[in-house]
C-alpha atoms as a PDB file:
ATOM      1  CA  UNK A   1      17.532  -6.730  17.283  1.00  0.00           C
ATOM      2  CA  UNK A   2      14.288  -7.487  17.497  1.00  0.00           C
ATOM      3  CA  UNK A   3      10.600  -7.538  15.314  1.00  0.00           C
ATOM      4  CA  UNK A   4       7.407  -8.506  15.607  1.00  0.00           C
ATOM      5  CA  UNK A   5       7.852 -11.314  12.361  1.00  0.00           C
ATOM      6  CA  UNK A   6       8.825 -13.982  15.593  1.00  0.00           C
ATOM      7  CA  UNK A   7      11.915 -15.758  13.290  1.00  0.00           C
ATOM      8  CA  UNK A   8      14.500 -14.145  15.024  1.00  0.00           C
ATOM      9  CA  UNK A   9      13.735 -17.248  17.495  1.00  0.00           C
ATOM     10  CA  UNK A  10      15.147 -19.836  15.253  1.00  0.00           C
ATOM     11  CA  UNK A  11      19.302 -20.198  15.512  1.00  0.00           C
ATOM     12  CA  UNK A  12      19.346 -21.949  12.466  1.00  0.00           C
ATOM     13  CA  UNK A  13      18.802 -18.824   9.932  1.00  0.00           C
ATOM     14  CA  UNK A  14      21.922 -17.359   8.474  1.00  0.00           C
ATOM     15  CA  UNK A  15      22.507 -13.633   9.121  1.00  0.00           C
ATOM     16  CA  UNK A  16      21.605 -13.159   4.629  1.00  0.00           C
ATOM     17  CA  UNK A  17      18.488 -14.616   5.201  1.00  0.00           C
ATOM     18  CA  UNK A  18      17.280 -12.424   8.180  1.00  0.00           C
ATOM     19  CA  UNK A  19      18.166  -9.571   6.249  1.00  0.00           C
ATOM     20  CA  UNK A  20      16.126 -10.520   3.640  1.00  0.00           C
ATOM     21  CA  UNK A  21      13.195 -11.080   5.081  1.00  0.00           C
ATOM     22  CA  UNK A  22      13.936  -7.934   7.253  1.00  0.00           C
ATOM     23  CA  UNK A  23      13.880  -6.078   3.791  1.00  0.00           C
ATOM     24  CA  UNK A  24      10.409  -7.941   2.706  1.00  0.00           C
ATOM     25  CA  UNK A  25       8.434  -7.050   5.599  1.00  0.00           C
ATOM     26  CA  UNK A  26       9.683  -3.570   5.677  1.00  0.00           C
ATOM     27  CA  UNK A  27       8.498  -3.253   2.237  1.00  0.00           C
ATOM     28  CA  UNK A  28       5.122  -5.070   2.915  1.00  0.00           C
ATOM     29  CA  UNK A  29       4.902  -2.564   5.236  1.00  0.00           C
ATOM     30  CA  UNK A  30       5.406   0.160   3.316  1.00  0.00           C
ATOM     31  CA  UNK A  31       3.012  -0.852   0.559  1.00  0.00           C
ATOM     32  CA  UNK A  32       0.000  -1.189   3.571  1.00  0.00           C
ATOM     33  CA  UNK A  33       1.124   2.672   4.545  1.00  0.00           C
ATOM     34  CA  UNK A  34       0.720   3.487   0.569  1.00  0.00           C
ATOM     35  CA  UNK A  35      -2.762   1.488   0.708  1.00  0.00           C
ATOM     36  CA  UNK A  36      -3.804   3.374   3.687  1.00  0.00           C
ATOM     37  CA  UNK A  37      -2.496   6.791   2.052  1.00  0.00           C
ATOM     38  CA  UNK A  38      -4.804   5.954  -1.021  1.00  0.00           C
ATOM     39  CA  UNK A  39      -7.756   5.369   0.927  1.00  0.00           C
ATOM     40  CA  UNK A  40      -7.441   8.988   2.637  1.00  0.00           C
ATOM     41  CA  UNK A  41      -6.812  10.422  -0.530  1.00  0.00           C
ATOM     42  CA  UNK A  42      -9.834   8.963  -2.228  1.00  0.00           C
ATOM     43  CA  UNK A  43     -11.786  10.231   0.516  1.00  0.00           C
ATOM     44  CA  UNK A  44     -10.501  13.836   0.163  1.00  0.00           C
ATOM     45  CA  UNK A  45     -11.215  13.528  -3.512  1.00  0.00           C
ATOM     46  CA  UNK A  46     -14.667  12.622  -3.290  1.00  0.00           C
ATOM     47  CA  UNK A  47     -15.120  14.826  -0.867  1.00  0.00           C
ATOM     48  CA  UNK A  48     -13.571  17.801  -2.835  1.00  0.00           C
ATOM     49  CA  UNK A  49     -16.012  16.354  -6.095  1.00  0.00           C
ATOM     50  CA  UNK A  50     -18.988  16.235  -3.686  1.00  0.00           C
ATOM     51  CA  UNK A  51     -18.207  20.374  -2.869  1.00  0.00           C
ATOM     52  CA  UNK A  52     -17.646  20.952  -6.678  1.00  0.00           C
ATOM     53  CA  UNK A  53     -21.224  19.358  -6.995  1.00  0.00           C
ATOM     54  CA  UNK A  54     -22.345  21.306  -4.658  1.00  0.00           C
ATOM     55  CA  UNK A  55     -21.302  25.009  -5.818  1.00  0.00           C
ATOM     56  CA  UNK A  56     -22.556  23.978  -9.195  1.00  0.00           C
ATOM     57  CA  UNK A  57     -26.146  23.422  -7.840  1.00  0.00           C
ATOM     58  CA  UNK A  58     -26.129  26.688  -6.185  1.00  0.00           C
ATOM     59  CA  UNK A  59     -25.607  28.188  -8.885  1.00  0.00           C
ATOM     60  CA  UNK A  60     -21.200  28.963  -9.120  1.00  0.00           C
ATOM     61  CA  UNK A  61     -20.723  26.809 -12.765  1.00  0.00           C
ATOM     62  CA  UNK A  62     -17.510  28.120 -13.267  1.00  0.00           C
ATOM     63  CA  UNK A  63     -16.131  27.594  -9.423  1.00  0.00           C
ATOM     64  CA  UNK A  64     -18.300  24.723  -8.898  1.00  0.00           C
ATOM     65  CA  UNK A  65     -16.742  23.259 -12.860  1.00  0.00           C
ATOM     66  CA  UNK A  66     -13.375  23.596 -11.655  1.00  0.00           C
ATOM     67  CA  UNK A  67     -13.721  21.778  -7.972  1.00  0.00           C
ATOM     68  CA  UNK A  68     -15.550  18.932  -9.229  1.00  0.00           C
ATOM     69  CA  UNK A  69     -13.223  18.464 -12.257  1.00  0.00           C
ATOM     70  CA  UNK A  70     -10.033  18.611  -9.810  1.00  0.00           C
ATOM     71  CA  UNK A  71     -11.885  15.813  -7.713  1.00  0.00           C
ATOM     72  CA  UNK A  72     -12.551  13.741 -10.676  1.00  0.00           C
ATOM     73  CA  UNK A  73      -8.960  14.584 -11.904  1.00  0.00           C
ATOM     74  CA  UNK A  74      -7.468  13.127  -8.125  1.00  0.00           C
ATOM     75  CA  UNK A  75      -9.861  10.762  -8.417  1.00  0.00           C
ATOM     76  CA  UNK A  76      -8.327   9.084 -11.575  1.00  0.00           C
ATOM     77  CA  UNK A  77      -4.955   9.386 -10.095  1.00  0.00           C
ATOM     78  CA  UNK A  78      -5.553   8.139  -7.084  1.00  0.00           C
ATOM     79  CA  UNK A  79      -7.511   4.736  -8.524  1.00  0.00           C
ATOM     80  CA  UNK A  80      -4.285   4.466 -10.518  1.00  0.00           C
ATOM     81  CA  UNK A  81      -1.997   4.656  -7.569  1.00  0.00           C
ATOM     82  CA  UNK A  82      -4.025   2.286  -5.852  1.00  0.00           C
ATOM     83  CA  UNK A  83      -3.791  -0.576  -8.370  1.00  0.00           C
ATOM     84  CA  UNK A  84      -0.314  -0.448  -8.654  1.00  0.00           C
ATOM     85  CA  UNK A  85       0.135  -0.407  -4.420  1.00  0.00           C
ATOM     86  CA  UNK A  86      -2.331  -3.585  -4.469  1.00  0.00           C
ATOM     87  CA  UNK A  87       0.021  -5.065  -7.293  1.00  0.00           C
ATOM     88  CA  UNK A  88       3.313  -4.005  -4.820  1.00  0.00           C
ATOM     89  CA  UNK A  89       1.636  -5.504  -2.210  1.00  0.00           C
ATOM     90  CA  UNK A  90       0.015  -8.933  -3.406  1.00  0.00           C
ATOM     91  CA  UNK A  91       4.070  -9.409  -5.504  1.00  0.00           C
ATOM     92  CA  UNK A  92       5.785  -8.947  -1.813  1.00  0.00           C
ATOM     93  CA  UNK A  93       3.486 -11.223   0.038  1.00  0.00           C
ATOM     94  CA  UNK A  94       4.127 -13.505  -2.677  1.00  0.00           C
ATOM     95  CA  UNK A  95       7.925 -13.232  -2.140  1.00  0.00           C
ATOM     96  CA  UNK A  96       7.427 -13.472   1.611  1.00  0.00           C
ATOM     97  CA  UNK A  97       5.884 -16.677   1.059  1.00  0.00           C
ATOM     98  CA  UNK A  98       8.244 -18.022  -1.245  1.00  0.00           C
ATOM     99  CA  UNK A  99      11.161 -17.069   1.694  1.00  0.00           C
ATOM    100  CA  UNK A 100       9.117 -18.231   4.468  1.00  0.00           C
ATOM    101  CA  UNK A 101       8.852 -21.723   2.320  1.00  0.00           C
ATOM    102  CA  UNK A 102      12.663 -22.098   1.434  1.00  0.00           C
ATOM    103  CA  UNK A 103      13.544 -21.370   4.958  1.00  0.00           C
ATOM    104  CA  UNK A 104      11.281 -24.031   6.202  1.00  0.00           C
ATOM    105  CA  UNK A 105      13.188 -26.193   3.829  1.00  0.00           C
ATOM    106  CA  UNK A 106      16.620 -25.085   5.033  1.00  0.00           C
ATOM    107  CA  UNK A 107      15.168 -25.152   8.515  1.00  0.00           C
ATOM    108  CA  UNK A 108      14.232 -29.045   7.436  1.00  0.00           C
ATOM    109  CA  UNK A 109      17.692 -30.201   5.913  1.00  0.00           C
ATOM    110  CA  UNK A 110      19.802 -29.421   9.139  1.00  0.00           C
END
């Protein structure tokens, strides 16, 4: 088995502990994907308001009302979404650091 994290050098971690921080990093991992999948989506969104905008200037209110209300709609959602991955992510780097620190401390004791 092997990862990029570089502890699976160190003979002195128990099998539970690898597995944890196995499971940490793949989460941390998935919370950067969600981050990156927010920052597409807000793009699309402003995009889509920026078209809505648009139509309503040339004159389609009722097309142009609808686009740019869906964008601002997304918009609101997607913010949302992104405050709680940011939230995900700074609680599992927290917890990473926390099991980083206790195995230096096991690491220490043998």
């Amino acid at each position: 088995m092997s990862n990029n994290y570089g502890y699976y050098n160190t003979p002195q971690l128990d099998p539970l502990t690898k597995i944890k921080l196995d499971v940490l990093y793949e989460s941390l991992r998935q919370a950067q994907q969600m981050f990156n999948l927010v920052l597409i989506s807000s793009l699309i969104s402003l995009s889509v308001s920026t078209v809505g905008a648009l139509l309503i200037l040339w004159g389609y209110r009722s097309e142009g009302t609808l686009t740019a209300t869906t964008g601002v709609i997304s918009s609101s959602l997607i913010i949302w979404i992104n405050r709680l991955s940011i939230q995900r992510m700074e609680a599992l780097r927290r917890d990473v650091e926390r099991t980083k620190k206790s195995i230096v401390g096991k690491m220490d004791n043998k």
